[in-house]
PDB file of N, CA and C in Angstrom:
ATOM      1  N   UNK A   1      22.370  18.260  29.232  1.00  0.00           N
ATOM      2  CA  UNK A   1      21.488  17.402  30.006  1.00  0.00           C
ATOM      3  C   UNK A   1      22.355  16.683  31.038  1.00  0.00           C
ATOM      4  N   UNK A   2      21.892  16.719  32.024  1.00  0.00           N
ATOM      5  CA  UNK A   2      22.815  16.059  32.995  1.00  0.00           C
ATOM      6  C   UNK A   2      22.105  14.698  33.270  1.00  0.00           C
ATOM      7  N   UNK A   3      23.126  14.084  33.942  1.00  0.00           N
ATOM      8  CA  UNK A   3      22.756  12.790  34.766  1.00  0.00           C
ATOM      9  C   UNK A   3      21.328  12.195  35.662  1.00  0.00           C
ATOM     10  N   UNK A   4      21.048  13.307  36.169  1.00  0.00           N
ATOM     11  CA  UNK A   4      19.862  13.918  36.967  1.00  0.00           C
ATOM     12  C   UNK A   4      18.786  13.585  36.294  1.00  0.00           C
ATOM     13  N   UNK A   5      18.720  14.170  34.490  1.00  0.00           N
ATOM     14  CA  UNK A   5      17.940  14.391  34.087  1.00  0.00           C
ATOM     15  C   UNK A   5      17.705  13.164  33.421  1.00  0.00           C
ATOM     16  N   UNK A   6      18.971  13.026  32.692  1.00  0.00           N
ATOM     17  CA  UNK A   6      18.473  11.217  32.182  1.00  0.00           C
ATOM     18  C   UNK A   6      18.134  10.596  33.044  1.00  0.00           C
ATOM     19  N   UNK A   7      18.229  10.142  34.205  1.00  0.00           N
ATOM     20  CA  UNK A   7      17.768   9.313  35.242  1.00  0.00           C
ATOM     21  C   UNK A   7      16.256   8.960  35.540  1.00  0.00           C
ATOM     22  N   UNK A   8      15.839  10.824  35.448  1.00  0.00           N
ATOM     23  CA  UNK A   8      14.278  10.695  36.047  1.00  0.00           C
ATOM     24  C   UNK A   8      13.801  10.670  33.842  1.00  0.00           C
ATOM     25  N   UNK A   9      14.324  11.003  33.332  1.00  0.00           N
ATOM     26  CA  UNK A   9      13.900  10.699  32.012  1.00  0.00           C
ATOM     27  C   UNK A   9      13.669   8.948  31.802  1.00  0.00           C
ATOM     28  N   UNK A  10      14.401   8.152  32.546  1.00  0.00           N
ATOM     29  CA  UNK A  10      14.367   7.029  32.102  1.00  0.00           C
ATOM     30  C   UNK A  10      13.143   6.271  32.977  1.00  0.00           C
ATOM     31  N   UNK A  11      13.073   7.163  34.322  1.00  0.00           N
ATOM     32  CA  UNK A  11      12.275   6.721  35.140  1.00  0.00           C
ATOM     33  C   UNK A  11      10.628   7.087  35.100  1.00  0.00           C
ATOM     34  N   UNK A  12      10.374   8.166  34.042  1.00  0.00           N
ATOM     35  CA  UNK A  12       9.187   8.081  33.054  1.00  0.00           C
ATOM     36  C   UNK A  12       9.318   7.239  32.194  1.00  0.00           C
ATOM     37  N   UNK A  13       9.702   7.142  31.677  1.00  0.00           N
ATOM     38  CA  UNK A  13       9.591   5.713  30.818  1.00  0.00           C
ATOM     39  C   UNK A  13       9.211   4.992  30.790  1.00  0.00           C
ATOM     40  N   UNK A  14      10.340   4.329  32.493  1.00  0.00           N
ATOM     41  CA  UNK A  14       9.819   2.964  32.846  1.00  0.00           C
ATOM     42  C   UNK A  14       8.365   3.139  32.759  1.00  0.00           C
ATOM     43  N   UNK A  15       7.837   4.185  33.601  1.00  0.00           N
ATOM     44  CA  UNK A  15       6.515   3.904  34.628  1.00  0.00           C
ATOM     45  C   UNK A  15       5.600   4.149  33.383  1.00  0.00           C
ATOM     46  N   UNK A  16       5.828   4.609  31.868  1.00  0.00           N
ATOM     47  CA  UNK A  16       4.792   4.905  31.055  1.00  0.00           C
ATOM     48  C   UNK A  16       5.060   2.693  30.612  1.00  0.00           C
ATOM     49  N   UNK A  17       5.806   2.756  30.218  1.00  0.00           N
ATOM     50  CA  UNK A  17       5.655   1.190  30.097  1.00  0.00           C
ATOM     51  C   UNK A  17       4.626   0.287  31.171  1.00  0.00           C
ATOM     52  N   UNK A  18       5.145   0.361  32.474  1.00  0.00           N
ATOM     53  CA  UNK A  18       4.716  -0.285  33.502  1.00  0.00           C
ATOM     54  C   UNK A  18       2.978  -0.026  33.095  1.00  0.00           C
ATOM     55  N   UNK A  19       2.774   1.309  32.987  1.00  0.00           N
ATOM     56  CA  UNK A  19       1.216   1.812  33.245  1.00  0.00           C
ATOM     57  C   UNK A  19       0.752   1.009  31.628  1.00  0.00           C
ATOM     58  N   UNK A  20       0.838   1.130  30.889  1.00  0.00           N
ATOM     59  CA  UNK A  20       0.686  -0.255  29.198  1.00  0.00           C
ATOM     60  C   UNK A  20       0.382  -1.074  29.697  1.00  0.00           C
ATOM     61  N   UNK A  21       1.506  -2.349  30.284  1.00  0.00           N
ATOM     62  CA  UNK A  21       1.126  -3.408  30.422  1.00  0.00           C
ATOM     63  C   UNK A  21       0.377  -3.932  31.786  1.00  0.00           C
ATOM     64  N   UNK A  22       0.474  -3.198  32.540  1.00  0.00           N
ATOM     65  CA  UNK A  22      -0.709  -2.741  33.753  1.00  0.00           C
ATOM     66  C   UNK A  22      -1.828  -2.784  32.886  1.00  0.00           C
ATOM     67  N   UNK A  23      -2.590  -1.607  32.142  1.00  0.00           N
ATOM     68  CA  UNK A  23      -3.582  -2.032  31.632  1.00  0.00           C
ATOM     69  C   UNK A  23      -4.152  -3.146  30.744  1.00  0.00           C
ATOM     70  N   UNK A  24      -2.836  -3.240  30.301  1.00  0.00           N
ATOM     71  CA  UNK A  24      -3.098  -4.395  29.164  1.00  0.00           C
ATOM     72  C   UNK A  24      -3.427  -5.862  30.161  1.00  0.00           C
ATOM     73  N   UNK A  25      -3.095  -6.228  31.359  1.00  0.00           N
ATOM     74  CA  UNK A  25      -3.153  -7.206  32.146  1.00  0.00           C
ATOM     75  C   UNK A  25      -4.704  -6.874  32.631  1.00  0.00           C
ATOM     76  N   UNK A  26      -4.932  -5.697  33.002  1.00  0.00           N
ATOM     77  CA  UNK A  26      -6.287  -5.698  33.176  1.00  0.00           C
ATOM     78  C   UNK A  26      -7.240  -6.068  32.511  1.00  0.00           C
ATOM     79  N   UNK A  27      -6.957  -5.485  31.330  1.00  0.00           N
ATOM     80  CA  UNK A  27      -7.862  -5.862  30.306  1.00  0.00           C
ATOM     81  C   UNK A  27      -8.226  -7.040  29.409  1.00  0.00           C
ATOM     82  N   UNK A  28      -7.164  -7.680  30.166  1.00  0.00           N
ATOM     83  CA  UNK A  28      -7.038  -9.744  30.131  1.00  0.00           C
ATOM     84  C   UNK A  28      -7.565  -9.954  30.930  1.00  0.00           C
ATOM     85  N   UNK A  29      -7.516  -9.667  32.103  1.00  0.00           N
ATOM     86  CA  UNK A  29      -8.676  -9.839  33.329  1.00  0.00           C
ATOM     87  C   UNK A  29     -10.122  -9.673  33.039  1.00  0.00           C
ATOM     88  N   UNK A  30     -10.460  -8.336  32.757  1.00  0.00           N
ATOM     89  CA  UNK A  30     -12.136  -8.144  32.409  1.00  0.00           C
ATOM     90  C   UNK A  30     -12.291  -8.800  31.044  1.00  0.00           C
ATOM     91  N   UNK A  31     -11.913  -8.469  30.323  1.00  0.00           N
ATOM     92  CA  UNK A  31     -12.119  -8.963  28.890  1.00  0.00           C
ATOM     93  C   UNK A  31     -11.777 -10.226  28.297  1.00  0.00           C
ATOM     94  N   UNK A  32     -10.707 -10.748  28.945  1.00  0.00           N
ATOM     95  CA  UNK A  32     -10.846 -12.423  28.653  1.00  0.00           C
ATOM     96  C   UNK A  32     -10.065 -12.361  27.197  1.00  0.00           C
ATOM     97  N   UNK A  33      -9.102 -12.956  27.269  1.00  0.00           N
ATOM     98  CA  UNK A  33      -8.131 -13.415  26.048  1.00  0.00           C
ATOM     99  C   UNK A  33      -8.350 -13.042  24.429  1.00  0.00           C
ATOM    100  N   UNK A  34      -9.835 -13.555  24.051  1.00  0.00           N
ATOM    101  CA  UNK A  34     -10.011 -13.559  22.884  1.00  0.00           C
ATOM    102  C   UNK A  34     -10.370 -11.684  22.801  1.00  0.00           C
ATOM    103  N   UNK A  35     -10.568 -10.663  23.680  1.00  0.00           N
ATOM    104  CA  UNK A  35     -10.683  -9.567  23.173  1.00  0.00           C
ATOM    105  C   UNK A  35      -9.168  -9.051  22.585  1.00  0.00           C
ATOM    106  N   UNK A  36      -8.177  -9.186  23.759  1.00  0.00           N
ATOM    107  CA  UNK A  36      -6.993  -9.378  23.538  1.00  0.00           C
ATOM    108  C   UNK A  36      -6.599  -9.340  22.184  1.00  0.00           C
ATOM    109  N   UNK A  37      -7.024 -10.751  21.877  1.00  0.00           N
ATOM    110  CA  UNK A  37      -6.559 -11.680  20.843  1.00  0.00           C
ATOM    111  C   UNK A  37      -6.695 -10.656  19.324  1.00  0.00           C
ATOM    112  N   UNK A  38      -8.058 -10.798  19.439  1.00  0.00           N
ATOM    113  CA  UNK A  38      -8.893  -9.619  17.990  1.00  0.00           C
ATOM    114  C   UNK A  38      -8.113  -8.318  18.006  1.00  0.00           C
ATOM    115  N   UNK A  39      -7.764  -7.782  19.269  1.00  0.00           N
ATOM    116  CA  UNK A  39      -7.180  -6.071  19.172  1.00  0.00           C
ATOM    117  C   UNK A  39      -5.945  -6.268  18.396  1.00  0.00           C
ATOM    118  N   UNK A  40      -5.116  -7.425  18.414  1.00  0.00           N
ATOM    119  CA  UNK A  40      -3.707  -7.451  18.010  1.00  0.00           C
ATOM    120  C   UNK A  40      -3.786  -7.672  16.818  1.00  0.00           C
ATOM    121  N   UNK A  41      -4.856  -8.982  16.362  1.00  0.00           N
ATOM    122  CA  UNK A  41      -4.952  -8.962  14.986  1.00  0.00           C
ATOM    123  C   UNK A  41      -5.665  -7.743  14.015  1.00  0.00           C
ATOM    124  N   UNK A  42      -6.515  -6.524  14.470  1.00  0.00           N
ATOM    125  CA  UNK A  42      -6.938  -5.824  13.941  1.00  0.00           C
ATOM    126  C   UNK A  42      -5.822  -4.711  13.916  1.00  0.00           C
ATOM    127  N   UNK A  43      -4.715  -4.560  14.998  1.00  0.00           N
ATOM    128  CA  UNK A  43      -3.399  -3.900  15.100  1.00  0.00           C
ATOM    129  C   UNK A  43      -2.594  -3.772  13.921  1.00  0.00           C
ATOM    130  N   UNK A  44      -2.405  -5.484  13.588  1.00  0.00           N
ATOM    131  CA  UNK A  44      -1.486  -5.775  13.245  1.00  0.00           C
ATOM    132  C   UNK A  44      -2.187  -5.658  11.463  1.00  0.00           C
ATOM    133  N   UNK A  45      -3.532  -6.212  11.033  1.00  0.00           N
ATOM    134  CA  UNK A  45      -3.670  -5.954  10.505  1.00  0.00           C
ATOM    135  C   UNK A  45      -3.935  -4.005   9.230  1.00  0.00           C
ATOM    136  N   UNK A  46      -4.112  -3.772  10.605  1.00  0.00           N
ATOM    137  CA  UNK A  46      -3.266  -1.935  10.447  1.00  0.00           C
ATOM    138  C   UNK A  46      -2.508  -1.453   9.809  1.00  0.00           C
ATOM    139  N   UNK A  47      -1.252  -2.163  11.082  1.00  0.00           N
ATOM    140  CA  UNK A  47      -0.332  -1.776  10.103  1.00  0.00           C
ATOM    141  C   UNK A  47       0.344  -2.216   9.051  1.00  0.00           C
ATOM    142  N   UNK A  48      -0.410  -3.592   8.649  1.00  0.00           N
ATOM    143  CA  UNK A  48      -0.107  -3.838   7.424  1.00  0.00           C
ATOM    144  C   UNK A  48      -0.838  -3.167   6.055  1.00  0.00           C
ATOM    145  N   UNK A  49      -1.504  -2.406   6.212  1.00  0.00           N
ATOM    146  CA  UNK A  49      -2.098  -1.766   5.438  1.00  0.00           C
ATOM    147  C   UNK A  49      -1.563  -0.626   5.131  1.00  0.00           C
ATOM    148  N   UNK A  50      -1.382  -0.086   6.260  1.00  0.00           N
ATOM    149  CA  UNK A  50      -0.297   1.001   6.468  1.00  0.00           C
ATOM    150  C   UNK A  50       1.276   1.350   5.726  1.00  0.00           C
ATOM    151  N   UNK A  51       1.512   0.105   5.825  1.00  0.00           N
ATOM    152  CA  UNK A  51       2.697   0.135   5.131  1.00  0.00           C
ATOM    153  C   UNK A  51       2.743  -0.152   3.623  1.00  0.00           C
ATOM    154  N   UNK A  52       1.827  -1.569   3.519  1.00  0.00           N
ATOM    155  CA  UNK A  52       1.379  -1.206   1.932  1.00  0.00           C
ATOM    156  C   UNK A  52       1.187   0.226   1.276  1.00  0.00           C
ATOM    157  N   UNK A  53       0.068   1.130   2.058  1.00  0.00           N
ATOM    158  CA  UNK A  53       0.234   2.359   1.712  1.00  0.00           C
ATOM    159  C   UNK A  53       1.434   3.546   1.447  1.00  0.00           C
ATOM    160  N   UNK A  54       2.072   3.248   2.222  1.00  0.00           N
ATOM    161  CA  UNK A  54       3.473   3.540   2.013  1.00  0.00           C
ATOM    162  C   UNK A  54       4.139   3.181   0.794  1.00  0.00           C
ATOM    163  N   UNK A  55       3.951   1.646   1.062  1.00  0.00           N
ATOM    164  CA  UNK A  55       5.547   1.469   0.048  1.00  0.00           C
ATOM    165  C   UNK A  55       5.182   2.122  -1.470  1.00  0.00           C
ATOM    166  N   UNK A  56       3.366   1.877  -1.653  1.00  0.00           N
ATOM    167  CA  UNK A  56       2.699   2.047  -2.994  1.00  0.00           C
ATOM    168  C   UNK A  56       3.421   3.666  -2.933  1.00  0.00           C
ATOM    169  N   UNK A  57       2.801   4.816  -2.434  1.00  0.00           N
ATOM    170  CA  UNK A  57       3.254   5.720  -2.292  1.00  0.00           C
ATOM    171  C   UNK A  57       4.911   5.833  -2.684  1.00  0.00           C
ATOM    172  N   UNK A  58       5.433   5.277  -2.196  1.00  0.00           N
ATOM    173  CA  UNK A  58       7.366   5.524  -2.237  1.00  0.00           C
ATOM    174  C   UNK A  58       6.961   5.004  -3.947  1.00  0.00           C
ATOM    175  N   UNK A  59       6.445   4.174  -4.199  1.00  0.00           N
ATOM    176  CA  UNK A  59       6.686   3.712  -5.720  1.00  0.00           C
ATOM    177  C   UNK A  59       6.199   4.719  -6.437  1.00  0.00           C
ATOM    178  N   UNK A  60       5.038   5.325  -6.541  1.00  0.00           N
ATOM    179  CA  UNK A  60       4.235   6.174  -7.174  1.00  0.00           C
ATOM    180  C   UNK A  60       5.341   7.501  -7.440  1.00  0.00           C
ATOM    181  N   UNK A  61       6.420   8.132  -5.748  1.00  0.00           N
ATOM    182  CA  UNK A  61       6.946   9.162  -6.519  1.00  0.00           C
ATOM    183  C   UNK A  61       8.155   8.961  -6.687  1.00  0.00           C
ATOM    184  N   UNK A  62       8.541   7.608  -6.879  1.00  0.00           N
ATOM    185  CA  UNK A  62       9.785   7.452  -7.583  1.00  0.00           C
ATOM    186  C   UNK A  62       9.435   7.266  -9.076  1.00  0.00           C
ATOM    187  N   UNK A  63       8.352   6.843  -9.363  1.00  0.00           N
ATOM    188  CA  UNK A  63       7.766   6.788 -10.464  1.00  0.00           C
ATOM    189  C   UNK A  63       7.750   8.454 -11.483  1.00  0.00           C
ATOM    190  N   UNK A  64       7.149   9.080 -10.432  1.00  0.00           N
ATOM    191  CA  UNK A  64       7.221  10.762 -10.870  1.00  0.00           C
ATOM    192  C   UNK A  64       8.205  11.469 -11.317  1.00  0.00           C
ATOM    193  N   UNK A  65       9.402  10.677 -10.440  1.00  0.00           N
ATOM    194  CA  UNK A  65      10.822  11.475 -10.364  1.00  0.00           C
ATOM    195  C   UNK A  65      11.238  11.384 -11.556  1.00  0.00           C
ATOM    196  N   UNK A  66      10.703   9.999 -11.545  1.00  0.00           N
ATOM    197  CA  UNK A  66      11.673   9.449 -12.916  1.00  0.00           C
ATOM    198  C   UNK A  66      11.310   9.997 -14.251  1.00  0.00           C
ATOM    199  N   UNK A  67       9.500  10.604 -14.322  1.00  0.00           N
ATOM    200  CA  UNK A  67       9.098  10.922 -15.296  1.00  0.00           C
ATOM    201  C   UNK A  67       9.299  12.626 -15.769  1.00  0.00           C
ATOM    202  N   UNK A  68       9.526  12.927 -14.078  1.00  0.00           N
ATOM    203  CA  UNK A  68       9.774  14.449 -14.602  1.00  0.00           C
ATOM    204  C   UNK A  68      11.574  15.161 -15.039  1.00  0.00           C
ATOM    205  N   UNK A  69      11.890  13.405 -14.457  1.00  0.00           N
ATOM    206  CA  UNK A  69      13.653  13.832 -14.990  1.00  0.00           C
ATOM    207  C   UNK A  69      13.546  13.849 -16.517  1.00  0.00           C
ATOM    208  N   UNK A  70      12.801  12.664 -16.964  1.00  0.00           N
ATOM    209  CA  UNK A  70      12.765  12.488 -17.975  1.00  0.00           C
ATOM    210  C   UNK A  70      12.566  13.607 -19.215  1.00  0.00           C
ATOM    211  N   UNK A  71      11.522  13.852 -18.854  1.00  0.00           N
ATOM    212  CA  UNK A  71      10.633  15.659 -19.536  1.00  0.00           C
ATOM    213  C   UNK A  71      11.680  16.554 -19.185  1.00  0.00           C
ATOM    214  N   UNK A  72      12.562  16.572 -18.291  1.00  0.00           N
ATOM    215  CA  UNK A  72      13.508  17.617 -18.138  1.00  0.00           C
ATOM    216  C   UNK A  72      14.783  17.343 -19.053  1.00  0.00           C
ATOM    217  N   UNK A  73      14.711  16.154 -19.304  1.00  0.00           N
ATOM    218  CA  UNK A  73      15.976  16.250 -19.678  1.00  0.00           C
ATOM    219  C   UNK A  73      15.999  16.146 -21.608  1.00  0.00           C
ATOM    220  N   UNK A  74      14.882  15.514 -22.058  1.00  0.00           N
ATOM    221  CA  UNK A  74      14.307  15.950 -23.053  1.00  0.00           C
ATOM    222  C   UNK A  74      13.921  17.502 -23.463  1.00  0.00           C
ATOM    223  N   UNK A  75      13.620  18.786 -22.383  1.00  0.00           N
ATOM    224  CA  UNK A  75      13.702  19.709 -22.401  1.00  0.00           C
ATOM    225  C   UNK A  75      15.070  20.538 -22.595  1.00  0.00           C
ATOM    226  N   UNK A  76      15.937  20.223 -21.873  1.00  0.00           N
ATOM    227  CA  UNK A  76      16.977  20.673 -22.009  1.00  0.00           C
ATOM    228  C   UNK A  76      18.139  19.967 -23.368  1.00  0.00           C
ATOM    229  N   UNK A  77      17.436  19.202 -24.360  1.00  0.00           N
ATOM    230  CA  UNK A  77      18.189  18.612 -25.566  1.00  0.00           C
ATOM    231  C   UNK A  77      17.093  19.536 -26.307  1.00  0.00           C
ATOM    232  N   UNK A  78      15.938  19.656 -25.917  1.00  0.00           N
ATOM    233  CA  UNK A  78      14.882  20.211 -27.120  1.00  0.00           C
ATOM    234  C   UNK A  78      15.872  22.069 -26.761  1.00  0.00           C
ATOM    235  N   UNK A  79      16.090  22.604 -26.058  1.00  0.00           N
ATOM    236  CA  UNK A  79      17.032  23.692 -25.458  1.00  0.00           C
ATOM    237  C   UNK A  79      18.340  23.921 -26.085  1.00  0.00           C
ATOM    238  N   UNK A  80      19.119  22.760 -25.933  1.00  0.00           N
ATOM    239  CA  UNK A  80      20.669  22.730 -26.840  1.00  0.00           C
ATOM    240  C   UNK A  80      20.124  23.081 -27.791  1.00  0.00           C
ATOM    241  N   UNK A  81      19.217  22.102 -28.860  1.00  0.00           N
ATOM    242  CA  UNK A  81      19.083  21.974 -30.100  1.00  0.00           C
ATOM    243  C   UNK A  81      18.705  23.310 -30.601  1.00  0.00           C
ATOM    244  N   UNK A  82      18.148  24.173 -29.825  1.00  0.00           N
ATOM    245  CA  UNK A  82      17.545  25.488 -30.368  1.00  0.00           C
ATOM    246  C   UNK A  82      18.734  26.804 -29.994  1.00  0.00           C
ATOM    247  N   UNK A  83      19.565  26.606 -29.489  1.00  0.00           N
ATOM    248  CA  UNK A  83      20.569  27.419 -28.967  1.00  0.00           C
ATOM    249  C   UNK A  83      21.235  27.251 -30.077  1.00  0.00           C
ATOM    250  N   UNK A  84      21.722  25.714 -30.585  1.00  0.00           N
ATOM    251  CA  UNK A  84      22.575  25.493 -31.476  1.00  0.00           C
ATOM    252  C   UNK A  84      22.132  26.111 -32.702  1.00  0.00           C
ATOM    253  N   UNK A  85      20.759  25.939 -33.339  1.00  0.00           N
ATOM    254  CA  UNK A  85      20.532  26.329 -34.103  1.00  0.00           C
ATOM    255  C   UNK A  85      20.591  27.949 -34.417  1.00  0.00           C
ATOM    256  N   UNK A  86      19.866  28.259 -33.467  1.00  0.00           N
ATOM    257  CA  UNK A  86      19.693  30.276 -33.230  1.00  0.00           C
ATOM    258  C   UNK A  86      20.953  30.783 -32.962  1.00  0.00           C
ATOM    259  N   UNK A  87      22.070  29.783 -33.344  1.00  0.00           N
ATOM    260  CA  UNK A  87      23.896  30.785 -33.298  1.00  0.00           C
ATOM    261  C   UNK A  87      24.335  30.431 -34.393  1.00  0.00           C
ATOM    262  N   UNK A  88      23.501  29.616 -35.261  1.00  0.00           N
ATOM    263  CA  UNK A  88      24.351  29.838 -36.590  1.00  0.00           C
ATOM    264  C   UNK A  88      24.006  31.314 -37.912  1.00  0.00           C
ATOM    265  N   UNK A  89      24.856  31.302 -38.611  1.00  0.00           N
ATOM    266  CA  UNK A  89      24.425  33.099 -39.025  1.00  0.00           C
ATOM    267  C   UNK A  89      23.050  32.471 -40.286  1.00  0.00           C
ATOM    268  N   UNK A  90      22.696  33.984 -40.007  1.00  0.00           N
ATOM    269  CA  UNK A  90      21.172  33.950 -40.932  1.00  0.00           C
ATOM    270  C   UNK A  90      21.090  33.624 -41.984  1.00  0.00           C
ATOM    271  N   UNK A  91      22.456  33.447 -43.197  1.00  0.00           N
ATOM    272  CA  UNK A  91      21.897  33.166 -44.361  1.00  0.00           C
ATOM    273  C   UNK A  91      22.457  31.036 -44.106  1.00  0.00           C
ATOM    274  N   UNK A  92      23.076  30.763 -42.944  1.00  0.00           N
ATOM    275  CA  UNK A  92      23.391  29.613 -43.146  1.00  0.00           C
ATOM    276  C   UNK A  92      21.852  28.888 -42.938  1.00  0.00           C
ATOM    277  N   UNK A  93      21.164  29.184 -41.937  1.00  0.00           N
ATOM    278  CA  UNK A  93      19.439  29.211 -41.620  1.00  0.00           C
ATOM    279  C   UNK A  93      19.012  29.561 -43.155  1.00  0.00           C
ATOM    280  N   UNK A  94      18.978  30.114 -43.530  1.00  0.00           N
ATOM    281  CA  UNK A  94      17.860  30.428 -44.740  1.00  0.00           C
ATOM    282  C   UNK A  94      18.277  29.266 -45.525  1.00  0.00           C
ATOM    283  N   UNK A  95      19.536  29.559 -46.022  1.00  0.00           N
ATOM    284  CA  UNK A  95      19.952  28.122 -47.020  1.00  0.00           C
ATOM    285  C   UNK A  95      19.299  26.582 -46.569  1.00  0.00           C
ATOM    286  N   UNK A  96      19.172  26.719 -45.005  1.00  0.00           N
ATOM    287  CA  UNK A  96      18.578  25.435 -44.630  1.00  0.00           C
ATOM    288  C   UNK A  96      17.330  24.728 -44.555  1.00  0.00           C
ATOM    289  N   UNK A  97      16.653  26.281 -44.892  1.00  0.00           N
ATOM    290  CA  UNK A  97      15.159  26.242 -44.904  1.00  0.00           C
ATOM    291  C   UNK A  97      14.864  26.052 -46.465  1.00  0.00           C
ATOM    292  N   UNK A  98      15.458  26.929 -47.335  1.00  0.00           N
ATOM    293  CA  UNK A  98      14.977  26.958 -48.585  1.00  0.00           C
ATOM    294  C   UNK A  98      15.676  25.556 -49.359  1.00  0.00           C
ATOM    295  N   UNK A  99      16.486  24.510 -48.628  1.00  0.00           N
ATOM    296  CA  UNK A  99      16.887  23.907 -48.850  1.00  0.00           C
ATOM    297  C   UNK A  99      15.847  22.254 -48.907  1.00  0.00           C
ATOM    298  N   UNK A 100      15.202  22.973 -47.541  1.00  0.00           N
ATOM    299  CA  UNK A 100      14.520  21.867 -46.884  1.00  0.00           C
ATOM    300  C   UNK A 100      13.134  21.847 -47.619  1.00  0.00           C
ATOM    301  N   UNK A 101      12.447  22.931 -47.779  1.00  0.00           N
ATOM    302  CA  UNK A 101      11.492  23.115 -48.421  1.00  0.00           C
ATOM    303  C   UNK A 101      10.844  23.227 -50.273  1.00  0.00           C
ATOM    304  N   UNK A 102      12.256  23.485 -50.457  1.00  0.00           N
ATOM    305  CA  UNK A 102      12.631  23.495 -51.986  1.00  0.00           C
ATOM    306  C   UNK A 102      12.225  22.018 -52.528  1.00  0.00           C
ATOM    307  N   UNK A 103      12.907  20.992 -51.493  1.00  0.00           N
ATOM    308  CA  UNK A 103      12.602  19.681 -52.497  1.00  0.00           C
ATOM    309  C   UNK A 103      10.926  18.698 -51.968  1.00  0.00           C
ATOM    310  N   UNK A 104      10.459  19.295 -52.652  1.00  0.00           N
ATOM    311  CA  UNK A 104       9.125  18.870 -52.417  1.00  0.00           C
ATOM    312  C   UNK A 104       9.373  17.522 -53.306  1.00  0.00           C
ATOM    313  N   UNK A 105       8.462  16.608 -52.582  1.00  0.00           N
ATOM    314  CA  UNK A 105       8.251  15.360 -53.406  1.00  0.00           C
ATOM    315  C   UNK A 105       7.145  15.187 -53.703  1.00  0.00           C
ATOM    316  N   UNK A 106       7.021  14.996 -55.058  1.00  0.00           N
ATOM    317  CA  UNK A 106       5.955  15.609 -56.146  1.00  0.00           C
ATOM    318  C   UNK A 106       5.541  13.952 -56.515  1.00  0.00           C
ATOM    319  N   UNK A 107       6.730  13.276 -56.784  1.00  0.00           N
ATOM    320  CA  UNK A 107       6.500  12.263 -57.087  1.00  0.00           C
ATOM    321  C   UNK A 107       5.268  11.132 -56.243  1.00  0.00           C
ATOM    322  N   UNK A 108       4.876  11.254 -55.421  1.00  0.00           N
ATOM    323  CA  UNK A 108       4.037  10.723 -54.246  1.00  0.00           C
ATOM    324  C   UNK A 108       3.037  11.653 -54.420  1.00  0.00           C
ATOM    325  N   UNK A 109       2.300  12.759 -55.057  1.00  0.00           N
ATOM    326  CA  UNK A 109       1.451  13.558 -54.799  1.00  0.00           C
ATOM    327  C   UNK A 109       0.098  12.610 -55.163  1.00  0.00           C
ATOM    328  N   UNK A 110      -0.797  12.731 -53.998  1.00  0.00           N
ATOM    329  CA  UNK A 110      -2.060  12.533 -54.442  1.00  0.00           C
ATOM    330  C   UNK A 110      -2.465  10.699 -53.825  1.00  0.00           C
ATOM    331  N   UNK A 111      -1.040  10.446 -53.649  1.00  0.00           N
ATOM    332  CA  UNK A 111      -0.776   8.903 -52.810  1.00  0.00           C
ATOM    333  C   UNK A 111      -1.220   8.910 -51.225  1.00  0.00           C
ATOM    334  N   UNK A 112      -2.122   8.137 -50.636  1.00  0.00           N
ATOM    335  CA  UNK A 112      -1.686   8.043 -49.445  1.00  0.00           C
ATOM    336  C   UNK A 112      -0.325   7.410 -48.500  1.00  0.00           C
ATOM    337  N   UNK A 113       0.292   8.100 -47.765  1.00  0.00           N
ATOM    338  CA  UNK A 113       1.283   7.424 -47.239  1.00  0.00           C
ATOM    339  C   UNK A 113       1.338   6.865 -45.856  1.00  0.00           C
TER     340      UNK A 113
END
């Protein structure tokens, strides 16, 4: 970009500015202050809404992030835990099952717990 070009680049600019508050002076002229007045506060009230919407939004998917790290990372321990298990040899698994299941507690039968 040359010199040339920034120049007349800046010199749209100006004149898009100039042509704004050109109208905006007009429209203090026909319309008289208090229209003015209401456009800025309904503006302004805008973009305060606007941004509320936003920030709620930014909260909502940091909120997400956090919940799907979460589930992921609970996934990947529920993952170890089954890797770990499915490499130990088959009769050390069986012993662990018939181990686990063998001691029934009899003593509590028929109790609510």
């Amino acid at each position: 970009m040359s010199d040339l070009d920034t120049f007349l680049a800046a010199g749209q600019a100006l004149a898009a500015v100039h042509g704004a508050v050109d109208q905006t002076i007009n429209a203090a002229l026909f319309y008289g202050p208090g229209v003015l007045a209401t456009a800025a506060v309904v503006a302004a009230w805008r973009t305060g809404q606007w941004t509320v919407r936003r920030y709620d939004q930014w909260l909502q998917d940091r909120a997400d992030r956090r919940e799907y790290t979460a589930r992921a990372a609970r996934l990947h321990q529920v993952a170890d835990n089954a890797d770990a298990y499915l490499a130990m040899p088959d009769t050390l698994i069986n012993a662990r099952l018939e181990a686990q299941y063998a001691a029934a507690d009899l003593a509590n039968e028929g109790e609510e717990r």
